[in-house]
Protein backbone atom coordinates (compact mmCIF):
# COMPACT_ATOMS: atom_id res chain seq x y z
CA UNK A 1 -24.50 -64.00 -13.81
CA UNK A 2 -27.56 -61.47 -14.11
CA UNK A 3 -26.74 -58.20 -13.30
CA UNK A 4 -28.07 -57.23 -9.75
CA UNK A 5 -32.02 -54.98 -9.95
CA UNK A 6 -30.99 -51.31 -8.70
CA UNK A 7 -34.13 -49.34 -7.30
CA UNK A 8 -33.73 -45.76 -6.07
CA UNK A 9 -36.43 -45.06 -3.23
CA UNK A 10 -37.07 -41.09 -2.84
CA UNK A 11 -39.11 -39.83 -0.01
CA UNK A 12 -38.29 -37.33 2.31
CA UNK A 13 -39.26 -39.39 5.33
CA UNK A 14 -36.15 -41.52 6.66
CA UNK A 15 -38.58 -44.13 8.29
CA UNK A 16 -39.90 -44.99 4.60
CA UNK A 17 -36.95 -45.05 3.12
CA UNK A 18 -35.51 -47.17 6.03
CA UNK A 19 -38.62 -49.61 5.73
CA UNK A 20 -38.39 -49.67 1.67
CA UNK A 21 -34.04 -50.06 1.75
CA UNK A 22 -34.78 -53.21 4.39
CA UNK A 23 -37.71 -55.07 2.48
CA UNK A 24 -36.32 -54.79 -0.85
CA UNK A 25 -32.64 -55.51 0.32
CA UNK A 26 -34.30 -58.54 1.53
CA UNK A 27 -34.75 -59.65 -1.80
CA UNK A 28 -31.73 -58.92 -3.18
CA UNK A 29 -32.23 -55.68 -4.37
CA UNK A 30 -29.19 -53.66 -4.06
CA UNK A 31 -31.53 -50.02 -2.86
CA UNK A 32 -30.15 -46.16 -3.75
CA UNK A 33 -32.00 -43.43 -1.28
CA UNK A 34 -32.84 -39.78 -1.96
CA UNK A 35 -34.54 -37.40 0.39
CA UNK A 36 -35.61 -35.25 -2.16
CA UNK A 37 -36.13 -34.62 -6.21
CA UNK A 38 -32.83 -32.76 -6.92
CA UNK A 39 -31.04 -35.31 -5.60
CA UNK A 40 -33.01 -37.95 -7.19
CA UNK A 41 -31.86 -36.84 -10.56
CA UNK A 42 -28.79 -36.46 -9.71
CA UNK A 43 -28.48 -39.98 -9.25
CA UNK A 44 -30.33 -40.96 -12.26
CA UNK A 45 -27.94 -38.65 -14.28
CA UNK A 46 -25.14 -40.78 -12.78
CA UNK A 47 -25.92 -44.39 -12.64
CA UNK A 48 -29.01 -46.45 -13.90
CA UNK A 49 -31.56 -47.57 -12.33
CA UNK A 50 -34.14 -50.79 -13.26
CA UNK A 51 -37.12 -49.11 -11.20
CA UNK A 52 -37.52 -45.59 -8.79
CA UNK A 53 -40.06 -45.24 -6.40
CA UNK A 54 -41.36 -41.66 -5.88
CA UNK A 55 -43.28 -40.16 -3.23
CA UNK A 56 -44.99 -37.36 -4.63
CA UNK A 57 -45.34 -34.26 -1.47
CA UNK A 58 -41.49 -33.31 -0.56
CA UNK A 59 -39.95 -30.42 0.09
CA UNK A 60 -39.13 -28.42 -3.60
CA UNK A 61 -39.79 -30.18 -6.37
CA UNK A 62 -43.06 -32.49 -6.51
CA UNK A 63 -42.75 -36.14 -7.15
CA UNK A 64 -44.77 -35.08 -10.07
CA UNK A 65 -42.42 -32.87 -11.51
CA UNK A 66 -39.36 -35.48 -10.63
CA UNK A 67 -41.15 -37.77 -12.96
CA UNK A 68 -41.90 -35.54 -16.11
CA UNK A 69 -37.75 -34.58 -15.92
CA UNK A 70 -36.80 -38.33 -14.90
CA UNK A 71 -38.43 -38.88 -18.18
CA UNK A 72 -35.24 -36.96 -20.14
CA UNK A 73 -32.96 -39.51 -18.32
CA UNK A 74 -35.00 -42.86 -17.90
CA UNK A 75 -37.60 -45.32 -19.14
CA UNK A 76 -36.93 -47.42 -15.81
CA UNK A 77 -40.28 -47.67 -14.24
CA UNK A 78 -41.80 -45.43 -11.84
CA UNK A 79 -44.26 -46.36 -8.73
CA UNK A 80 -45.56 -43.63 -7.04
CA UNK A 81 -45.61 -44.39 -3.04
CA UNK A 82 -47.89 -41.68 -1.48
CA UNK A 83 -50.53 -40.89 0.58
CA UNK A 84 -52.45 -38.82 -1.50
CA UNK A 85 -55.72 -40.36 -2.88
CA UNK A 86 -57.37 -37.88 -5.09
CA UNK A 87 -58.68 -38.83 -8.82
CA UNK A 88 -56.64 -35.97 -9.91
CA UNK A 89 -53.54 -36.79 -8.15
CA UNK A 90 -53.93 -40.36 -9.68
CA UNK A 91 -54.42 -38.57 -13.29
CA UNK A 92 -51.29 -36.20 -13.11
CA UNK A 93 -49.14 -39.10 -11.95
CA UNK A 94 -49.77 -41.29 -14.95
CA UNK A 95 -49.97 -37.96 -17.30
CA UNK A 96 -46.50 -37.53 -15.88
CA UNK A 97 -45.01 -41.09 -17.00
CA UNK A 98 -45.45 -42.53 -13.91
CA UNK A 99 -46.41 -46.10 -14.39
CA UNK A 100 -48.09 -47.50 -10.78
CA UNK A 101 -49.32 -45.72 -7.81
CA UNK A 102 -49.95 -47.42 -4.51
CA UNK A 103 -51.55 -45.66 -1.61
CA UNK A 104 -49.68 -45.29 2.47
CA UNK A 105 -49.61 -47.23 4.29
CA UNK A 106 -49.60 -50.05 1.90
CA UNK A 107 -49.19 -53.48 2.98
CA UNK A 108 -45.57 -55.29 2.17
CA UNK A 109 -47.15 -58.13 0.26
CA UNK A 110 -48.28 -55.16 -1.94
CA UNK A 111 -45.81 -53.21 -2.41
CA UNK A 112 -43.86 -56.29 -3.30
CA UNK A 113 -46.38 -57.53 -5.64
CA UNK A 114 -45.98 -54.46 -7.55
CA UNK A 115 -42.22 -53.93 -7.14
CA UNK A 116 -42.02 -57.76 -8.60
CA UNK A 117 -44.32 -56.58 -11.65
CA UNK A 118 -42.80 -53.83 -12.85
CA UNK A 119 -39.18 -55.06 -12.45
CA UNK A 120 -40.22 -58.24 -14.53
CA UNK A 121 -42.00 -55.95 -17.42
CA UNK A 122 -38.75 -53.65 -17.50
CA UNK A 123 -36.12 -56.60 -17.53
CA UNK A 124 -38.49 -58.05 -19.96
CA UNK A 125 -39.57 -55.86 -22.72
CA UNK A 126 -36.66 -53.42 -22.33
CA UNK A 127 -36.22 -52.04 -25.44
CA UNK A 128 -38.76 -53.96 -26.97
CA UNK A 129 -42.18 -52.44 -28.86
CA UNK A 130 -44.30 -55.04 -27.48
CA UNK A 131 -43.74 -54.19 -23.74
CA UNK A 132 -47.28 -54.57 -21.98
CA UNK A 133 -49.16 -52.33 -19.98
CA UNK A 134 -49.39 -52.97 -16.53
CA UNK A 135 -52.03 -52.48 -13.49
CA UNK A 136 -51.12 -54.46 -10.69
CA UNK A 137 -50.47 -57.69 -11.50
CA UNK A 138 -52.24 -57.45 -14.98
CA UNK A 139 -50.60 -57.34 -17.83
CA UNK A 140 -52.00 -56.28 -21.37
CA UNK A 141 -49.95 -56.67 -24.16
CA UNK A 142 -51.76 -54.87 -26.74
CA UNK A 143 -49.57 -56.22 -29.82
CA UNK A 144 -50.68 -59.83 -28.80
CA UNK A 145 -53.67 -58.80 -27.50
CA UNK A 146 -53.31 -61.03 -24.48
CA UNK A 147 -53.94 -60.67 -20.93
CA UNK A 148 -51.96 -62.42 -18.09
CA UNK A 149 -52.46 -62.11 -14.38
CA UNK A 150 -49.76 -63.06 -12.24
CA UNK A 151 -48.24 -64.52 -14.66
CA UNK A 152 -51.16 -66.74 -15.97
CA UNK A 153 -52.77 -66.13 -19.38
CA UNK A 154 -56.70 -64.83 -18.80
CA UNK A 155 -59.26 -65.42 -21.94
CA UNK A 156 -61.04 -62.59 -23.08
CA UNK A 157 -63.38 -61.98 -25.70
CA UNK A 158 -62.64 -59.50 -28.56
CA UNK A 159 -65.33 -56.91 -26.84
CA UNK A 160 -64.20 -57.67 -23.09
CA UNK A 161 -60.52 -56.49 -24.56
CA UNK A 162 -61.83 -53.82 -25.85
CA UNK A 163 -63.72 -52.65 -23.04
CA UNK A 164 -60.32 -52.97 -21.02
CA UNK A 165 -58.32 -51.01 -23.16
CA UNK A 166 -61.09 -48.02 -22.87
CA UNK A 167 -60.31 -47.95 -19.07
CA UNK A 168 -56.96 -48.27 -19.08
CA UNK A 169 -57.13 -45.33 -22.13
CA UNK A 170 -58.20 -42.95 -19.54
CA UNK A 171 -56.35 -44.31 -16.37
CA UNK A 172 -57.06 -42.42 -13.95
CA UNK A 173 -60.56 -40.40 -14.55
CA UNK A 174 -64.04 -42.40 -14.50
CA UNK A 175 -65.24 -42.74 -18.06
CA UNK A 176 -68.91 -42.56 -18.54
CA UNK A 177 -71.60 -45.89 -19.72
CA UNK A 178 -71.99 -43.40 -22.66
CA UNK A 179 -68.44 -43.24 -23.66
CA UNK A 180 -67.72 -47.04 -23.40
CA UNK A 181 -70.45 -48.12 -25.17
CA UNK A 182 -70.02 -45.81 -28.57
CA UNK A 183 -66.27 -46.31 -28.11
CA UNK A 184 -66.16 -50.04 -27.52
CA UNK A 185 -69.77 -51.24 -29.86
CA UNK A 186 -69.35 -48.06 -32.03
CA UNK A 187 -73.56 -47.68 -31.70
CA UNK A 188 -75.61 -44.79 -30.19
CA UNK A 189 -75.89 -44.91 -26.71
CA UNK A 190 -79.70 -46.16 -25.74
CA UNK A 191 -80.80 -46.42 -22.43
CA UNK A 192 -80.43 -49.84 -22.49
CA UNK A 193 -76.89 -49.76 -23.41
CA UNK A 194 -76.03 -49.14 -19.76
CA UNK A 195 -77.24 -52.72 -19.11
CA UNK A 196 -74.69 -53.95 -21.67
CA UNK A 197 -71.98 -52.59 -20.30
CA UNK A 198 -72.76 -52.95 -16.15
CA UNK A 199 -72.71 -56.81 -17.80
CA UNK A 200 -69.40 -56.74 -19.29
CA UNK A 201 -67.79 -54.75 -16.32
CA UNK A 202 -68.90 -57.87 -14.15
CA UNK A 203 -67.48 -60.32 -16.75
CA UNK A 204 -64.20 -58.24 -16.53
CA UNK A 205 -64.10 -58.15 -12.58
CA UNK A 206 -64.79 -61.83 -12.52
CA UNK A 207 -61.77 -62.56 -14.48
CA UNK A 208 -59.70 -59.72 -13.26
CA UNK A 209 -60.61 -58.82 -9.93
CA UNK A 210 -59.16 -61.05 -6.76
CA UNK A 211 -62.65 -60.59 -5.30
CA UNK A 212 -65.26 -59.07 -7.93
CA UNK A 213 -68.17 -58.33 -4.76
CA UNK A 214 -65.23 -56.06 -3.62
CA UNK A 215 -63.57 -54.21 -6.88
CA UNK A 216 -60.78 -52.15 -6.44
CA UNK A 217 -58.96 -52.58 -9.67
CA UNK A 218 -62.02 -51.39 -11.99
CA UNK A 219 -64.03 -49.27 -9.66
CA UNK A 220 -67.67 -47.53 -9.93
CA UNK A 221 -67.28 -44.19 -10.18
CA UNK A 222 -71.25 -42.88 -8.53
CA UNK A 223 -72.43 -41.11 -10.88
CA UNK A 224 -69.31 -40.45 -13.73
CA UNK A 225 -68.74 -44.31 -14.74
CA UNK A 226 -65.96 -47.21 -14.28
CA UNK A 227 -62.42 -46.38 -13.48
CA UNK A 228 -58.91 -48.03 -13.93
CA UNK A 229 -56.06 -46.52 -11.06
């Protein structure tokens, strides 16, 4: 019999943790609470977890800081549940080794979705070298150099792979036309170039993106460039 998926929810609001502990329990999910980051590793030092969702503003220590010293006890995953929605909060959450971030409110098709695709990466790849990296439900496996969403394999050409891995490099912060195209075709950037890459950023949405009028997994930046959450 498979050994039942522990997730520890810290937040320091009881409704969210009361939401989170009845919509994962409904799965299955046997759900651990903590109201703040000294308790959270407390828990982590005592029993394991497959997957810890973090708020990141509470009282004392930041969910921020929880995740850089969960990082001594844990590889489980870690989805940050918050309401902040700065580029720079995004970019210190991943720096930290957090590996999603979803925005409140969130819907619970959502929040599920990503619960689902991190648990499956962890129970997975455990252990393994090949474990993918994941944004949503995308998964990159950069060993096979394959791409799956939802579960389903996605073509890509050598240069639209490419231009995905440059994103996801810098997760978090917009990276510039300029950057992508001497990083990804290794040639001086021309004004033209910008053309070839606006062209491959709509080939990528089109395969990637649920609707690519309406991005939101690789997002124009104004000004600075494309950007991977």
């Amino acid at each position: 019999m498979d050994t039942p998926i522990r997730i520890l929810v810290v937040d320091d609001e009881p409704d969210i943790r009361n939401i989170l502990r009845i919509l994962l329990g409904s799965r299955g999910y046997i759900v651990e609470e903590a109201p703040n980051g000294d308790i959270a590793l407390e828990r982590v030092q005592s029993q394991a977890f497959d997957l810890i969702i973090l708020d990141i503003m509470m009282p004392g220590l930041s969910g921020i800081d929880v995740c850089a010293r969960l990082r001594e006890y844990t590889t489980a995953p870690v989805l940050f549940l918050t309401a902040r929605d700065q580029d720079h909060d995004r970019t210190a959450a991943f720096e930290g080794g957090g590996d999603d971030y979803l925005v409140k409110p969130f819907s619970n098709h959502e929040l599920l979705l990503r619960v689902d695709s991190l648990l499956r990466r962890y129970r997975v790849y455990k252990g393994k070298t090949d474990a993918p990296t994941l944004i949503s439900s995308i998964e990159i496996n950069r060993e096979r150099n394959t791409v799956t969403k939802q579960g389903k394999p996605v073509e890509m050409t050598k240069t639209e792979l490419e231009l995905l891995l440059c994103l996801i490099d810098r997760r978090g912060s917009p990276v510039s036309a300029k950057e992508i195209y001497e990083t990804v075709w290794g040639e001086t950037f021309l004004p033209n170039s910008a053309n070839t890459v606006m062209v491959h950023i709509l080939k990528l949405r089109k395969k990637l993106e649920e609707n690519p009028a309406n991005p939101v997994l690789i997002r124009t930046v104004w000004g600075k460039g494309y950007q991977i959450d």
